[in-house]
Protein backbone atom coordinates (compact mmCIF):
# COMPACT_ATOMS: atom_id res chain seq x y z
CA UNK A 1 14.02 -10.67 -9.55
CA UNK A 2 14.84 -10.59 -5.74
CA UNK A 3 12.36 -11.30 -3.08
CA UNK A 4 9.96 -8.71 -1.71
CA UNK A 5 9.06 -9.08 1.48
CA UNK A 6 6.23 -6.95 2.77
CA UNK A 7 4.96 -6.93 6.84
CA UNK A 8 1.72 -5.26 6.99
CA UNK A 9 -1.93 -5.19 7.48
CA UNK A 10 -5.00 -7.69 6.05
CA UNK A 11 -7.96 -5.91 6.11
CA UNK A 12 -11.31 -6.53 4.80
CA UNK A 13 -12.75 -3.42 2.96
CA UNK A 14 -16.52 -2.50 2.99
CA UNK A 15 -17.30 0.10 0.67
CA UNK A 16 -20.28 2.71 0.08
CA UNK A 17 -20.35 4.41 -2.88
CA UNK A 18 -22.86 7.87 -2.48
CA UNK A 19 -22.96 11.14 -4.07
CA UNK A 20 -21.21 12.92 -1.60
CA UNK A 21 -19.41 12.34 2.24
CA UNK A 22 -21.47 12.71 4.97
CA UNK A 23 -20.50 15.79 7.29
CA UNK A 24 -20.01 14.98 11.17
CA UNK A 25 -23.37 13.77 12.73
CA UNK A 26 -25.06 13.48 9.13
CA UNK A 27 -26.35 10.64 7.22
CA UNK A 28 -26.43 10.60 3.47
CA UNK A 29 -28.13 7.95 1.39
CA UNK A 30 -25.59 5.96 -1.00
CA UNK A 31 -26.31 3.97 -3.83
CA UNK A 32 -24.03 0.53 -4.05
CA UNK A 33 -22.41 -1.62 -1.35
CA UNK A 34 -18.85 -3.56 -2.29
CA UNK A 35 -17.09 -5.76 0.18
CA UNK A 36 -13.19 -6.64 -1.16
CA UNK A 37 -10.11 -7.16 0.06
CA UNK A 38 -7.49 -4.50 1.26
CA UNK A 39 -5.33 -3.92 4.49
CA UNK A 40 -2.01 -1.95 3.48
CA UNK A 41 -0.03 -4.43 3.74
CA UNK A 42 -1.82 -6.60 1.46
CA UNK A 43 -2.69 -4.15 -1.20
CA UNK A 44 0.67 -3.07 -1.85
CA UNK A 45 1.58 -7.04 -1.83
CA UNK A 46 -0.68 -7.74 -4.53
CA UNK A 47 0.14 -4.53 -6.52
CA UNK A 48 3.80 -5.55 -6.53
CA UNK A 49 2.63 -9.16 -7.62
CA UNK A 50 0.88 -8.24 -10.67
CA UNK A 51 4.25 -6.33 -11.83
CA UNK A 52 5.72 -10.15 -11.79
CA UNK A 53 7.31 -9.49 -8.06
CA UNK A 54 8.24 -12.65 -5.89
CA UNK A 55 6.23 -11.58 -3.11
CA UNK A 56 6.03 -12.77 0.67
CA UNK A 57 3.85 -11.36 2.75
CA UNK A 58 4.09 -11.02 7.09
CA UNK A 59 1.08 -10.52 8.63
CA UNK A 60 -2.51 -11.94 10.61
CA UNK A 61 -5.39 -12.39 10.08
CA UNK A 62 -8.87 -14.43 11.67
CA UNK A 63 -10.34 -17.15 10.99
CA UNK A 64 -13.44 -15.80 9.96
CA UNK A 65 -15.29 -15.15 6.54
CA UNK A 66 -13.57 -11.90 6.14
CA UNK A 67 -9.85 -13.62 6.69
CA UNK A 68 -10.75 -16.24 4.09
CA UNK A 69 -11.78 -13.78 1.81
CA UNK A 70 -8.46 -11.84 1.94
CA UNK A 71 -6.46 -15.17 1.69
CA UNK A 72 -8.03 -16.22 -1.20
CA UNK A 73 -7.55 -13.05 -2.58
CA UNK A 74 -3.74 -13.16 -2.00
CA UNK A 75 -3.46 -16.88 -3.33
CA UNK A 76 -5.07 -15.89 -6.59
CA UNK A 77 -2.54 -13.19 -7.04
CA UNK A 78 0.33 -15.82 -6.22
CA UNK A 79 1.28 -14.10 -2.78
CA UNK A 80 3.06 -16.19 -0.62
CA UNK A 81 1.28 -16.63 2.78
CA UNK A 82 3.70 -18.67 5.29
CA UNK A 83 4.56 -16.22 7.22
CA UNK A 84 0.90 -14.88 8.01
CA UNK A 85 -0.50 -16.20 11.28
CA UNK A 86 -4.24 -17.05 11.29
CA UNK A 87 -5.57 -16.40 15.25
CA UNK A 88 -9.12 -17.98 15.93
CA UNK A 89 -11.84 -16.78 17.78
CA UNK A 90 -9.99 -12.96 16.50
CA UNK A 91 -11.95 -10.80 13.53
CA UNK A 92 -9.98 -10.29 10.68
CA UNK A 93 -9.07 -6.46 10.32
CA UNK A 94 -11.66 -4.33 8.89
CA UNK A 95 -12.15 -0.69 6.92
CA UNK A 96 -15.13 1.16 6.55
CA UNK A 97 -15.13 3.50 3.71
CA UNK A 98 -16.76 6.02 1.66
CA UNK A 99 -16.48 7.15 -1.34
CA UNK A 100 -17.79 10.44 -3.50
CA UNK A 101 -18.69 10.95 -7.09
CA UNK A 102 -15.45 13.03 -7.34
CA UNK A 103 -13.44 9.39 -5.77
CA UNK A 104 -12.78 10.68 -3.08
CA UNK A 105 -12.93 9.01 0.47
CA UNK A 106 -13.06 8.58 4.47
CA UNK A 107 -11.91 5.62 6.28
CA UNK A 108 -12.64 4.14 9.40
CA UNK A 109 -9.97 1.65 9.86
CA UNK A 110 -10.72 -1.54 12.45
CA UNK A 111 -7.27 -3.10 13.10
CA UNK A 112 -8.73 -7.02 14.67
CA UNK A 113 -6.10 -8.98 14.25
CA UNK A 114 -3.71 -6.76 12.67
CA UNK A 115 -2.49 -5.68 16.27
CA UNK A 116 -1.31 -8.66 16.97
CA UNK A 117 0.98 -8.82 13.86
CA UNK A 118 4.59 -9.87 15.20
CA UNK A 119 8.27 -8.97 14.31
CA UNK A 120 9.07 -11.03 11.14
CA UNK A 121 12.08 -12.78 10.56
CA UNK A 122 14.86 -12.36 8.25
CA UNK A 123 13.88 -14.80 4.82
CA UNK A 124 16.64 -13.11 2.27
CA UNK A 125 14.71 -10.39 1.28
CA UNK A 126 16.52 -7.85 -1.11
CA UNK A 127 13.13 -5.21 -0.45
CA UNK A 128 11.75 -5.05 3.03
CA UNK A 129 8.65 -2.71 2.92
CA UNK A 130 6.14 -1.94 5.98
CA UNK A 131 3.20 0.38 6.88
CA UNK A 132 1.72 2.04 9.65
CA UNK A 133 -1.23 -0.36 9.92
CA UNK A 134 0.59 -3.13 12.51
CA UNK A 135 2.00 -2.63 16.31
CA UNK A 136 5.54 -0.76 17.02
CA UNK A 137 7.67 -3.32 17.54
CA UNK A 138 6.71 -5.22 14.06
CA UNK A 139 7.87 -2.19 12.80
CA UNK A 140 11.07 -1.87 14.77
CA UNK A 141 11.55 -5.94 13.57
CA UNK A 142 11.45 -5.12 9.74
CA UNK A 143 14.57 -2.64 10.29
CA UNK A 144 16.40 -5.55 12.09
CA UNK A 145 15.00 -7.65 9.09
CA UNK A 146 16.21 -6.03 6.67
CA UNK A 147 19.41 -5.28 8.21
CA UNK A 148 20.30 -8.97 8.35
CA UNK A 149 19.40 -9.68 4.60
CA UNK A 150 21.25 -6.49 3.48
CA UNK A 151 17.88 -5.36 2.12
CA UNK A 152 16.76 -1.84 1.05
CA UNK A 153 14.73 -0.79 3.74
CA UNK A 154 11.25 0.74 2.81
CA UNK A 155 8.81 2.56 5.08
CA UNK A 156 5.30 3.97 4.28
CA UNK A 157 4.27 5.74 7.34
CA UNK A 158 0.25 5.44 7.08
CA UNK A 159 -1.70 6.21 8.22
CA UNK A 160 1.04 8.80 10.33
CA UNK A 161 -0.92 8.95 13.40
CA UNK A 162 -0.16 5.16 13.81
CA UNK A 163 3.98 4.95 13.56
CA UNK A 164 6.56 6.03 16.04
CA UNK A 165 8.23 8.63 14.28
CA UNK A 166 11.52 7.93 16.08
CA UNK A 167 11.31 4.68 13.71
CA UNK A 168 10.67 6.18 10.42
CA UNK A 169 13.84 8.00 9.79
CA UNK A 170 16.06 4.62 10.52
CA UNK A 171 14.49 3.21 6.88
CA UNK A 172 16.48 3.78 3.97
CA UNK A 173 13.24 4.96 1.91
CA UNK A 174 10.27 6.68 2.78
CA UNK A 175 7.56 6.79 0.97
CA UNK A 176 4.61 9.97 1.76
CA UNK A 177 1.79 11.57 0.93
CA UNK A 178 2.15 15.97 1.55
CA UNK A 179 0.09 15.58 5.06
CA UNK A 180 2.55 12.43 5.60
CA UNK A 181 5.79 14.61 4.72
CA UNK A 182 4.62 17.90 6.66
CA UNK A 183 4.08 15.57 9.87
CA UNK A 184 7.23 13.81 9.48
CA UNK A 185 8.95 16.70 8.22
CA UNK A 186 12.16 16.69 10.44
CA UNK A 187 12.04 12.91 11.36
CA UNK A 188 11.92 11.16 7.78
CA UNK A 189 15.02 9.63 5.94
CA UNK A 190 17.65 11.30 3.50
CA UNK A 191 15.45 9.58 0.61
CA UNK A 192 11.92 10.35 0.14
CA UNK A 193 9.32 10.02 -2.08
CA UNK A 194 6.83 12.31 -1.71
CA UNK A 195 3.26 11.62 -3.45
CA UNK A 196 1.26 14.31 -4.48
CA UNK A 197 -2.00 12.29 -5.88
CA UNK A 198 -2.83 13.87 -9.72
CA UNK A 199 -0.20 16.12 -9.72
CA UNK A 200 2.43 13.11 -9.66
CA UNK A 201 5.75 12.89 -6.76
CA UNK A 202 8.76 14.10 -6.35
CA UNK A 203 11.92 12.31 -5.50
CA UNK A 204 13.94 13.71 -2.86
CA UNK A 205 16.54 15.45 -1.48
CA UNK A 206 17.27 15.75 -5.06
CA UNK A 207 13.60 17.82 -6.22
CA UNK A 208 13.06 15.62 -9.79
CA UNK A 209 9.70 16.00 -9.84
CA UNK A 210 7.70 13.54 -12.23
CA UNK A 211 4.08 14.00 -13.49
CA UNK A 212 1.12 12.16 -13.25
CA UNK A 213 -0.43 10.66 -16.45
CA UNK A 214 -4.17 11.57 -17.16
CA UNK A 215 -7.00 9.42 -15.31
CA UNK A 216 -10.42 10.08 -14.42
CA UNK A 217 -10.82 9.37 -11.16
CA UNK A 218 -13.84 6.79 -10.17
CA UNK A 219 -12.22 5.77 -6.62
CA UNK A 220 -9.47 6.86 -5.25
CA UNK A 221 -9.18 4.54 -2.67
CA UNK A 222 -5.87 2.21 -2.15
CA UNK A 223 -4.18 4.65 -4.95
CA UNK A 224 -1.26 4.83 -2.76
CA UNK A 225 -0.74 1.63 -1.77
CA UNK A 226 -0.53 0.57 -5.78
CA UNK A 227 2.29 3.40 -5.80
CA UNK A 228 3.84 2.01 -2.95
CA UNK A 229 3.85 -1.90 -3.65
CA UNK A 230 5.14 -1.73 -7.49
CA UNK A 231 7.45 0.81 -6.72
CA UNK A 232 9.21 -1.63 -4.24
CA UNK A 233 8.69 -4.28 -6.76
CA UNK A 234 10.39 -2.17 -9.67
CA UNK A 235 13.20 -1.88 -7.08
CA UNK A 236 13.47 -5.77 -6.00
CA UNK A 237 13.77 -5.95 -9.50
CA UNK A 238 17.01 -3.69 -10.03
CA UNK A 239 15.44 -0.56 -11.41
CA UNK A 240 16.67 2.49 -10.06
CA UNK A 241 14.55 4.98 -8.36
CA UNK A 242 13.28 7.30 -11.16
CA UNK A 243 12.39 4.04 -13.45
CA UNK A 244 10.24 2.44 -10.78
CA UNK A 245 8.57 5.81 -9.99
CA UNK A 246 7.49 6.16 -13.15
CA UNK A 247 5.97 2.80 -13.32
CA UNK A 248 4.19 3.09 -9.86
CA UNK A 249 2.84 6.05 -11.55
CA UNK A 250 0.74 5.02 -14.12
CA UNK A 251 -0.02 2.06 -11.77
CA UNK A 252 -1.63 4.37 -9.10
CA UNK A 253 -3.25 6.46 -12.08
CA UNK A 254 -4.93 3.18 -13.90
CA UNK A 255 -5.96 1.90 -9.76
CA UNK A 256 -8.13 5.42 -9.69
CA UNK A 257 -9.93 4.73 -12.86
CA UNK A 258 -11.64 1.53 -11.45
CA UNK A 259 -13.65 0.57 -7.83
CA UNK A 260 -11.93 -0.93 -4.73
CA UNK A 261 -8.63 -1.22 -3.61
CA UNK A 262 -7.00 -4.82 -4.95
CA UNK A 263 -9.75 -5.41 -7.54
CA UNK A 264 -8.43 -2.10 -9.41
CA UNK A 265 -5.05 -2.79 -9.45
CA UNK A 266 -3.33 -3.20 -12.95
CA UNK A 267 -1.46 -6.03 -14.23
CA UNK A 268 2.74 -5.63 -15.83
CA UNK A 269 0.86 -5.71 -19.58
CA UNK A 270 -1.46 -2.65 -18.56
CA UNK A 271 1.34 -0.56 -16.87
CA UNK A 272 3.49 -0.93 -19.79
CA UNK A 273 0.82 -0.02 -22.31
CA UNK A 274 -0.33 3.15 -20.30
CA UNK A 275 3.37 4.15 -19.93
CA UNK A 276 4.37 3.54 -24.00
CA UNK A 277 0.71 5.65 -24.97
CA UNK A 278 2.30 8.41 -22.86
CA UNK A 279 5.46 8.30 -24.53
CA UNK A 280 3.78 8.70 -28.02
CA UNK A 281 3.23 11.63 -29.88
């Protein structure tokens, strides 16, 4: 199992659940409140963790409730936290979001002290994997990262209104959404893969497209950051691309079927079980 290292936002997430979003200038009455951890970075962290990943993570945070929330979170999940830098007297990211009766959702993301994240260092990664959730030149440092650990290179550019574009197409991997891929259309690597929510993702330039496995969707929140983190942990671990897909599948589809973004996150055992009940006649 080689080391996945993963620079990226810490985030606390407050959540209203309602029966429906609320149109521009309207308010709409919801019915449950859930505060939880989250920040890109450290929801795909702690997805690739429960698949058994070694998993450091690069990032900042505040010293503040919300900061000790998320690093508590992370240390439960075994994430190692050395290289995240705690600022005082600086809020801890935040994300306002809500969510539908269908699962769907808005977000109003709050970066605090995720601006100040800084270019990591090289720590013999074999997966380097960031986000569009921290400043430019963090970005620009995972490529020289990676580059010096001869690491697969991973970028998820989102959300893609926050990433240089120039930057994206200098990863070995990206990893998109369809609003992602039109956006980036001309600027993205050779290898993509592009996430289409329930109907699955393809894998390209090659077209294999593979399907998503039945959920009902409760929240659909931090779906694609489960993708995301255990398919860079299938590939820290050696699997080739289509293998790991598949996994971060089911992963994503089993995330939907439960609240929040880290709290709904599957473990190995579940994954494997959801995958072999597929597989049966």
């Amino acid at each position: 199992m080689g080391l996945l290292a993963i620079c990226g936002s810490i985030t606390a997430d407050l959540i209203g659940y309602g029966p429906r979003l609320p149109r521009p200038g309207e308010s709409v009455l919801g019915r449950r409140f859930l505060t939880a951890p989250g920040g890109k970075g450290a929801n795909q962290a702690v997805a690739a963790a429960r698949m058994g990943a070694r998993v450091r993570l690069v990032g900042a945070r505040g010293d503040d409730a919300h900061g000790a929330l998320c690093a508590a979170a992370l240390a439960a999940d075994g994430v190692d936290q050395s290289a995240v830098v705690v600022h005082g007297g600086v809020t801890t990211g935040v994300a306002l979001i809500c969510v539908d009766e269908a699962g769907e959702n808005q977000i109003l993301a709050l970066p605090g002290a995720n601006a100040l994240v800084a270019p990591p260092s090289p720590c013999g990664a074999s997966v380097w994997l960031c986000q569009g959730e921290i400043p430019t030149e963090a970005i620009a440092g995972v490529l020289s990262a990676a580059r010096a650990d001869g690491a697969l290179s991973i970028c998820n550019p989102s959300p893609v209104n926050a990433i240089d574009p120039a930057l994206v197409g200098q990863f070995d991997l990206a990893v998109v959404n369809e609003l992602e891929h039109e956006a980036l259309r001309d600027r993205l690597p050779e290898r993509v893969v592009l996430t289409r929510g329930a109907r699955g993702a393809v894998m390209l330039p090659s077209g294999e497209a593979l399907p998503a496995l039945p959920a009902r969707a409760v929240d659909t929140t931090g779906a694609g950051d489960a993708l995301t983190g255990v398919l860079a942990a299938g590939l820290a671990a050696g699997m080739e691309l289509g293998a790991a897909l598949r996994r971060a599948i089911a992963a994503a589809g089993l995330s939907v079927e439960r609240e929040g973004c880290q709290p709904s996150y599957p473990t190995r055992a579940e994954v494997e079980r959801r995958l072999d009940a597929a597989r049966s006649p």
